[in-house]
C-alpha atoms as a PDB file:
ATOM      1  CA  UNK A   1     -20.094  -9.143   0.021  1.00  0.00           C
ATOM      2  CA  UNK A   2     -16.178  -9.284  -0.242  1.00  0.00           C
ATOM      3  CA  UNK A   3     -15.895  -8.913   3.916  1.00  0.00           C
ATOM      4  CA  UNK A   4     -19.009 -11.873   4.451  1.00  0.00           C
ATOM      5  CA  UNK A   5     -16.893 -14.205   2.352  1.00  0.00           C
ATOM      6  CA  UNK A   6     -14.030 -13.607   3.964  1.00  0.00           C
ATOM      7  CA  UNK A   7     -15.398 -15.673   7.286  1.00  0.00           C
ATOM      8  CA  UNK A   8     -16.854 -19.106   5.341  1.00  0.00           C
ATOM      9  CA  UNK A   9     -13.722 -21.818   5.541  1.00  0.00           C
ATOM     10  CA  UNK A  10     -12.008 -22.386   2.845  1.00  0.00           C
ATOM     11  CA  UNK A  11     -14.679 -25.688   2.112  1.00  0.00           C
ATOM     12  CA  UNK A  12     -17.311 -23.798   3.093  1.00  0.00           C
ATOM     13  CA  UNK A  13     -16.366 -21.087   0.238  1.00  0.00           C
ATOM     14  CA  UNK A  14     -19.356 -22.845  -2.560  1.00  0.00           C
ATOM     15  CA  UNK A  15     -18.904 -21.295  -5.834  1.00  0.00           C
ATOM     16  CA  UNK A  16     -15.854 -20.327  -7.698  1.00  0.00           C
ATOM     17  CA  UNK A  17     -16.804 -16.699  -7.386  1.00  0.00           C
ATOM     18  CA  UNK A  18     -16.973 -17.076  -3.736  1.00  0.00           C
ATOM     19  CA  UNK A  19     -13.418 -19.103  -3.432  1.00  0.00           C
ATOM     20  CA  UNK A  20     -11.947 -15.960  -5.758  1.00  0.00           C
ATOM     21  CA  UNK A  21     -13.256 -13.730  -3.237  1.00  0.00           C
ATOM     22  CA  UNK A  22     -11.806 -14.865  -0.085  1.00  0.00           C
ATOM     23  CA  UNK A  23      -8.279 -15.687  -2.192  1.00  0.00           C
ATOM     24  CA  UNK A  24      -8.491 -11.682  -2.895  1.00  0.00           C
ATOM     25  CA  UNK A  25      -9.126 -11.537   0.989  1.00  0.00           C
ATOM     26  CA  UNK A  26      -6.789 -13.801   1.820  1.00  0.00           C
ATOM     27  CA  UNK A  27      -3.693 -12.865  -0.046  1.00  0.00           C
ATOM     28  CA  UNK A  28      -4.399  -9.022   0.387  1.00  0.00           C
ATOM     29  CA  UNK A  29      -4.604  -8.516  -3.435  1.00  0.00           C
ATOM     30  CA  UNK A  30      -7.014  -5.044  -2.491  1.00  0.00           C
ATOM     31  CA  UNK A  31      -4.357  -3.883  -0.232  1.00  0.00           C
ATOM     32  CA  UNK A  32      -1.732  -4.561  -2.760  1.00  0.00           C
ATOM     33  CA  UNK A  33      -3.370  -2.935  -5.439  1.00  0.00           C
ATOM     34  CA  UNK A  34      -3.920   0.326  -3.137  1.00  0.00           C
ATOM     35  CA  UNK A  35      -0.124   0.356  -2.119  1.00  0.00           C
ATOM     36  CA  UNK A  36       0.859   0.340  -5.983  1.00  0.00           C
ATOM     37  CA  UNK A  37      -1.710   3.094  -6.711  1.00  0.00           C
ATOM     38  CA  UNK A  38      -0.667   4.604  -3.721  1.00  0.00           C
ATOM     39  CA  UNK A  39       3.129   4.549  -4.971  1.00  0.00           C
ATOM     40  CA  UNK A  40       2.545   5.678  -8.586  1.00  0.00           C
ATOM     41  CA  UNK A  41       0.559   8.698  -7.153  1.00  0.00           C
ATOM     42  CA  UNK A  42       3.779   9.572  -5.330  1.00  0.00           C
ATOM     43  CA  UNK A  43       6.066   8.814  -7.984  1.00  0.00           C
ATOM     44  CA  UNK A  44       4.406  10.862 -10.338  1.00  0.00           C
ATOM     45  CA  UNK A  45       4.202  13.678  -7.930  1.00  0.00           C
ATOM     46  CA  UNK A  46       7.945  13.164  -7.318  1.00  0.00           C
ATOM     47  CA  UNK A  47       8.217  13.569 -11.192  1.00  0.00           C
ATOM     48  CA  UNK A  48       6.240  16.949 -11.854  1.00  0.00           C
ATOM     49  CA  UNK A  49       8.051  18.419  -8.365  1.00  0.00           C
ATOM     50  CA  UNK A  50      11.297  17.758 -10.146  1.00  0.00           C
ATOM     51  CA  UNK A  51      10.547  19.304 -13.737  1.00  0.00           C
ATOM     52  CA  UNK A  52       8.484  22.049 -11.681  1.00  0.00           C
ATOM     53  CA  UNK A  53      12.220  22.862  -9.774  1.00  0.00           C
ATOM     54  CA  UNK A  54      14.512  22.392 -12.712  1.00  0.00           C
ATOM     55  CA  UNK A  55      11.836  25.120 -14.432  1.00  0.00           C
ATOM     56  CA  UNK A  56      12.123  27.618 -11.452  1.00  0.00           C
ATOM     57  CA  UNK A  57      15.793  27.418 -11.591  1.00  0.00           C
ATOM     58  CA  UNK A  58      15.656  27.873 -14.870  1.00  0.00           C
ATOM     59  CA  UNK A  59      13.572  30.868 -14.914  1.00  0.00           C
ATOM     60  CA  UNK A  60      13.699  32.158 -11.627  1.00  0.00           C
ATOM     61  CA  UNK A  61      10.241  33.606 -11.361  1.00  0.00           C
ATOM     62  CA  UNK A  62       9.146  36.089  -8.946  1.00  0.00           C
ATOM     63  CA  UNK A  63       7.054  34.606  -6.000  1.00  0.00           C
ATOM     64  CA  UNK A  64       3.385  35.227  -7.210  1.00  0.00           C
ATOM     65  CA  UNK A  65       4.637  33.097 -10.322  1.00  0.00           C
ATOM     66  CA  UNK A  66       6.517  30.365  -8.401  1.00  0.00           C
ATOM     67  CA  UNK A  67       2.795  29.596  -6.456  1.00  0.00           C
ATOM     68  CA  UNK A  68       0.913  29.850  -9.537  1.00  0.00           C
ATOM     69  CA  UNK A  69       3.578  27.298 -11.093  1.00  0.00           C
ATOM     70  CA  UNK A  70       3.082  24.964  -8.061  1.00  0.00           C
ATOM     71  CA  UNK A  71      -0.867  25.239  -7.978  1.00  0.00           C
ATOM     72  CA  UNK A  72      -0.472  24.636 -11.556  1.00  0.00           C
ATOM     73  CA  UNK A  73       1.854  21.433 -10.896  1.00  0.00           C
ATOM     74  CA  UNK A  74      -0.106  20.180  -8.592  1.00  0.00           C
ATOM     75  CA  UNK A  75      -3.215  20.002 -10.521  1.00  0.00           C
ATOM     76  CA  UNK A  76      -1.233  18.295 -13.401  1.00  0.00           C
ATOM     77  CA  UNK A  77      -0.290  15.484 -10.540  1.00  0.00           C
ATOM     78  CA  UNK A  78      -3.995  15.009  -9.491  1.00  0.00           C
ATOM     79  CA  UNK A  79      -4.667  14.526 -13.177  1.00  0.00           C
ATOM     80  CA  UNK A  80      -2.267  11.716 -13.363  1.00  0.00           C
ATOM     81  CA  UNK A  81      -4.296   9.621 -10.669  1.00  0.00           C
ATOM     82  CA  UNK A  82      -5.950   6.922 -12.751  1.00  0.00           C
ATOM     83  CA  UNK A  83      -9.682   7.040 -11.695  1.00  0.00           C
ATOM     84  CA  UNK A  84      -9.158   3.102 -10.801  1.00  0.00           C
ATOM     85  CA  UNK A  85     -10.455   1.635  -7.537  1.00  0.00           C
ATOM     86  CA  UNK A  86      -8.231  -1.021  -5.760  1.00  0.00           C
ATOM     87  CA  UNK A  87     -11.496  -3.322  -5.973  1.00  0.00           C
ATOM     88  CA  UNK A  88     -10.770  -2.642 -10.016  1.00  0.00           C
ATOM     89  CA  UNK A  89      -7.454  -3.810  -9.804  1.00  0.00           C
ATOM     90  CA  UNK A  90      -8.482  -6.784  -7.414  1.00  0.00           C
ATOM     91  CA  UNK A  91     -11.048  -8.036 -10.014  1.00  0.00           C
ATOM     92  CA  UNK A  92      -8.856  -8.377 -12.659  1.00  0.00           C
ATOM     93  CA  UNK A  93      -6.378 -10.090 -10.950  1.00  0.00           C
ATOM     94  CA  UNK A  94      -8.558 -12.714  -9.542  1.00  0.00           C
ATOM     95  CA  UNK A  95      -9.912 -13.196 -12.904  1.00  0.00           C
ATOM     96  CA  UNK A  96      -6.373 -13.613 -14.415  1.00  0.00           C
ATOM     97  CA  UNK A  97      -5.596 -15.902 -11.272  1.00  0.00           C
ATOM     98  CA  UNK A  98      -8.172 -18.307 -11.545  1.00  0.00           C
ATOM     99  CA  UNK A  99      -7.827 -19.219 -15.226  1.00  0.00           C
ATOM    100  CA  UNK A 100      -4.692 -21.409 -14.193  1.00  0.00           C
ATOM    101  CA  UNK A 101      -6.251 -23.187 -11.354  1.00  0.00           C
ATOM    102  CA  UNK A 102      -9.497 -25.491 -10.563  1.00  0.00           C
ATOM    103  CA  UNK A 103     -11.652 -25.299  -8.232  1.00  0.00           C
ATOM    104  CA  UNK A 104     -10.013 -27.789  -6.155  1.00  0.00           C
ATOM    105  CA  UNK A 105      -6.686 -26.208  -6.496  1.00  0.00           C
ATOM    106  CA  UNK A 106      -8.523 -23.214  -5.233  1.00  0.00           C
ATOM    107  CA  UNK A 107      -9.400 -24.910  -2.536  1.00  0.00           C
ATOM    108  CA  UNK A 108      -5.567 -25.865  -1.329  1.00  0.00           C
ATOM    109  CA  UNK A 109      -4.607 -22.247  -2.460  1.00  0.00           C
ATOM    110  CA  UNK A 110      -7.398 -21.162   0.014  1.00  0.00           C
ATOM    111  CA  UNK A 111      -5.995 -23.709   2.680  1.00  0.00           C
ATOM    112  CA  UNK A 112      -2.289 -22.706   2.208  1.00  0.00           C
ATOM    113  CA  UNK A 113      -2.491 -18.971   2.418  1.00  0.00           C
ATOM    114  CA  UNK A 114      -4.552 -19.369   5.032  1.00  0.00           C
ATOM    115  CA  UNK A 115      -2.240 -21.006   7.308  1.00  0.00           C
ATOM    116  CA  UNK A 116       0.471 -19.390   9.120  1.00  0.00           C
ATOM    117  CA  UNK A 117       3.376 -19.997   6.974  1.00  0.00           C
ATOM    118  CA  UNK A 118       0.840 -19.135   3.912  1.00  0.00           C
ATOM    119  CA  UNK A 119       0.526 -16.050   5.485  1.00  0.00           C
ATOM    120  CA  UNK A 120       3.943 -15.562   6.027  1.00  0.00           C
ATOM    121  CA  UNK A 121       4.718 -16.145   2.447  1.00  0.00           C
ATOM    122  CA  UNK A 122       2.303 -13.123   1.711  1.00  0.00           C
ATOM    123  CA  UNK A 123       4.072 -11.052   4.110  1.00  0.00           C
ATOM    124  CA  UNK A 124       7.355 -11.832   2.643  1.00  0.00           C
ATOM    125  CA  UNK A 125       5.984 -11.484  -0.982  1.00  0.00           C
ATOM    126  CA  UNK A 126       4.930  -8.098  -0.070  1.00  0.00           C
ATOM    127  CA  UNK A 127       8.211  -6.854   1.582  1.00  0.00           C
ATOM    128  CA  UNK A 128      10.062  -8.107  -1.607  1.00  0.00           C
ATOM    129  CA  UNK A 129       7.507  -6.490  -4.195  1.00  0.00           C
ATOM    130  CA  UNK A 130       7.825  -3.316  -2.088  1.00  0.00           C
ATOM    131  CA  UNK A 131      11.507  -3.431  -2.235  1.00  0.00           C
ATOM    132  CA  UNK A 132      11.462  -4.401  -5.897  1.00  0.00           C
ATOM    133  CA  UNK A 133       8.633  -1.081  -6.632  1.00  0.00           C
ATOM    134  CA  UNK A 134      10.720   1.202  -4.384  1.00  0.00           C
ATOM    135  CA  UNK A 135      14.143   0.340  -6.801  1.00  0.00           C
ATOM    136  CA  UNK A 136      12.199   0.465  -9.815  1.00  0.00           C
ATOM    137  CA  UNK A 137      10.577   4.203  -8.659  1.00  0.00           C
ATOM    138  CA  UNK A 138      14.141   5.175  -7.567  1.00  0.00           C
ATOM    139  CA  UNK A 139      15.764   4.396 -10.683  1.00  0.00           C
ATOM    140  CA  UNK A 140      13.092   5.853 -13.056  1.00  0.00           C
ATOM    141  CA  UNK A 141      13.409   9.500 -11.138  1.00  0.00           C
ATOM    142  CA  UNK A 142      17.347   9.552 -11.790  1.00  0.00           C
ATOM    143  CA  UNK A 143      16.976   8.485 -15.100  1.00  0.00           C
ATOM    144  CA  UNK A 144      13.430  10.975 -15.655  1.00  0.00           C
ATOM    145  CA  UNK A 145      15.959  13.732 -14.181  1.00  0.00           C
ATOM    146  CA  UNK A 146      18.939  12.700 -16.036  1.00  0.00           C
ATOM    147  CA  UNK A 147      16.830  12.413 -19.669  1.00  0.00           C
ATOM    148  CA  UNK A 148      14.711  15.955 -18.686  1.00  0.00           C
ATOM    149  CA  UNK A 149      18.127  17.765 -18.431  1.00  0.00           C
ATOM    150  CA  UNK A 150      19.513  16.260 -21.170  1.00  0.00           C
ATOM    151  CA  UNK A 151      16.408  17.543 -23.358  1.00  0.00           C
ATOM    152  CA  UNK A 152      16.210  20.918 -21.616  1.00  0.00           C
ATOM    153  CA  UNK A 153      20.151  21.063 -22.687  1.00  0.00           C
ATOM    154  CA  UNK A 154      19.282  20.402 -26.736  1.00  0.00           C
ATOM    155  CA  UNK A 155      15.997  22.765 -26.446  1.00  0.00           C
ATOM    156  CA  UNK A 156      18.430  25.426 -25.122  1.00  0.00           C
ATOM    157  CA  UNK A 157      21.011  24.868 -27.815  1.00  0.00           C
ATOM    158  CA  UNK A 158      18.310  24.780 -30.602  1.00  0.00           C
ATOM    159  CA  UNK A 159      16.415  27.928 -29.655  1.00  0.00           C
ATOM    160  CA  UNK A 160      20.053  29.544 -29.029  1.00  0.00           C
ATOM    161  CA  UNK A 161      20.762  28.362 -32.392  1.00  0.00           C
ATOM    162  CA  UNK A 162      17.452  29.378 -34.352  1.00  0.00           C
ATOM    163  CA  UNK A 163      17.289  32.590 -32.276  1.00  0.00           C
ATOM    164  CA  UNK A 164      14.296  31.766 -30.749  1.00  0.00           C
ATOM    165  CA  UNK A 165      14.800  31.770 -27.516  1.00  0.00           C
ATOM    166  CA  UNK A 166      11.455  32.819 -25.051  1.00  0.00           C
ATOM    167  CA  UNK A 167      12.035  37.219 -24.820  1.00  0.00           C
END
C-alpha cells in the first residue's frame, strides 16, 4: 500500500491515512528509522566487543576459550536487536506527527517536502541527525569504557579485599 500512495499528488492523497503515508514516503521516515536501528545494532556490538576485550586482557584465556567468549558475545549482541520493524517505527511517528497538523496543513507539508528545496531540507536534516547520532554513539563508548574500567577497578579491589577473588 505504502509504495501505491507514494505516486497520488499531494491533492490527490484523499484521506488522512493516505496523506500520512506518502509524508512517511516523502520525508524518508522508514529509511530513517532503519539507519537508527541500524546504528544502535552497531553501537551495541561496539559495546559487548569492548567489555569482551577488556575481559580477555583481563584473563587471558587460552584460544578454545577466547572463541567460545566471542560466540558467546556475539549471541548477547543479536539479543540486543529490538525485534522492531522500521515500518514500526514509521507508524508511530506519523501518528505522533499528525496530531499537530490538519489535513490541510498536511497538504502544504506534502507540497513542501515534495519540492526540491523540501527535499533538500530532508537531505540536510538527515546529514545533521547522522552527525548528531554518530557524536552521541562516540561519546557513550568512551564514557561505557571509561565507567566499565572504573567498575572492573572497585570489583578488583573488593574481591582483593574480601579474599574472594575467582581461583
Amino acid at each position: 500500500m505504502t509504495a501505491l500512495v507514494w505516486f497520488i499528488a499531494p491533492a490527490q492523497a484523499s484521506t488522512r491515512n493516505e496523506k500520512l503515508l506518502q509524508l512517511v514516503e516523502v520525508t524518508q521516515v522508514t529509511a530513517a528509522a532503519q539507519l537508527s536501528i541500524d546504528r544502535q545494532v552497531a553501537s551495541d556490538k561496539a559495546q559487548v566487543q569492548q567489555a569482551l576485550q577488556q575481559l580477555i586482557d583481563r584473563a587471558r584465556p587460552a584460544p578454545l576459550y577466547v572463541a567460545q567468549l566471542q560466540e558467546a558475545a556475539d549471541v548477547f549482541a543479536a539479543d540486543l536487536k529490538a525485534p522492531i520493524e522500521a515500518r514500526e517505527i514509521a507508524d508511530v511517528w506519523a501518528q505522533s506527527f499528525a496530531k499537530d497538523f490538519s489535513d490541510e496543513e498536511l497538504d502544504q507539508l506534502l507540497a513542501f517536502y515534495g519540492s526540491p528545496l523540501g527535499q533538500r531540507a530532508i537531505r540536510a536534516g538527515q546529514a545533521a541527525s547522522g552527525a548528531m547520532a554518530e557524536f552521541v554513539q562516540a561519546s557513550q563508548l568512551v564514557r561505557a569504557g571509561k565507567a566499565n574500567e572504573k567498575l572492573q577497578r572497585r570489583l578488583a579491589e573488593i574481591a582483593r579485599d574480601c579474599n574472594c577473588a575467582p581461583r
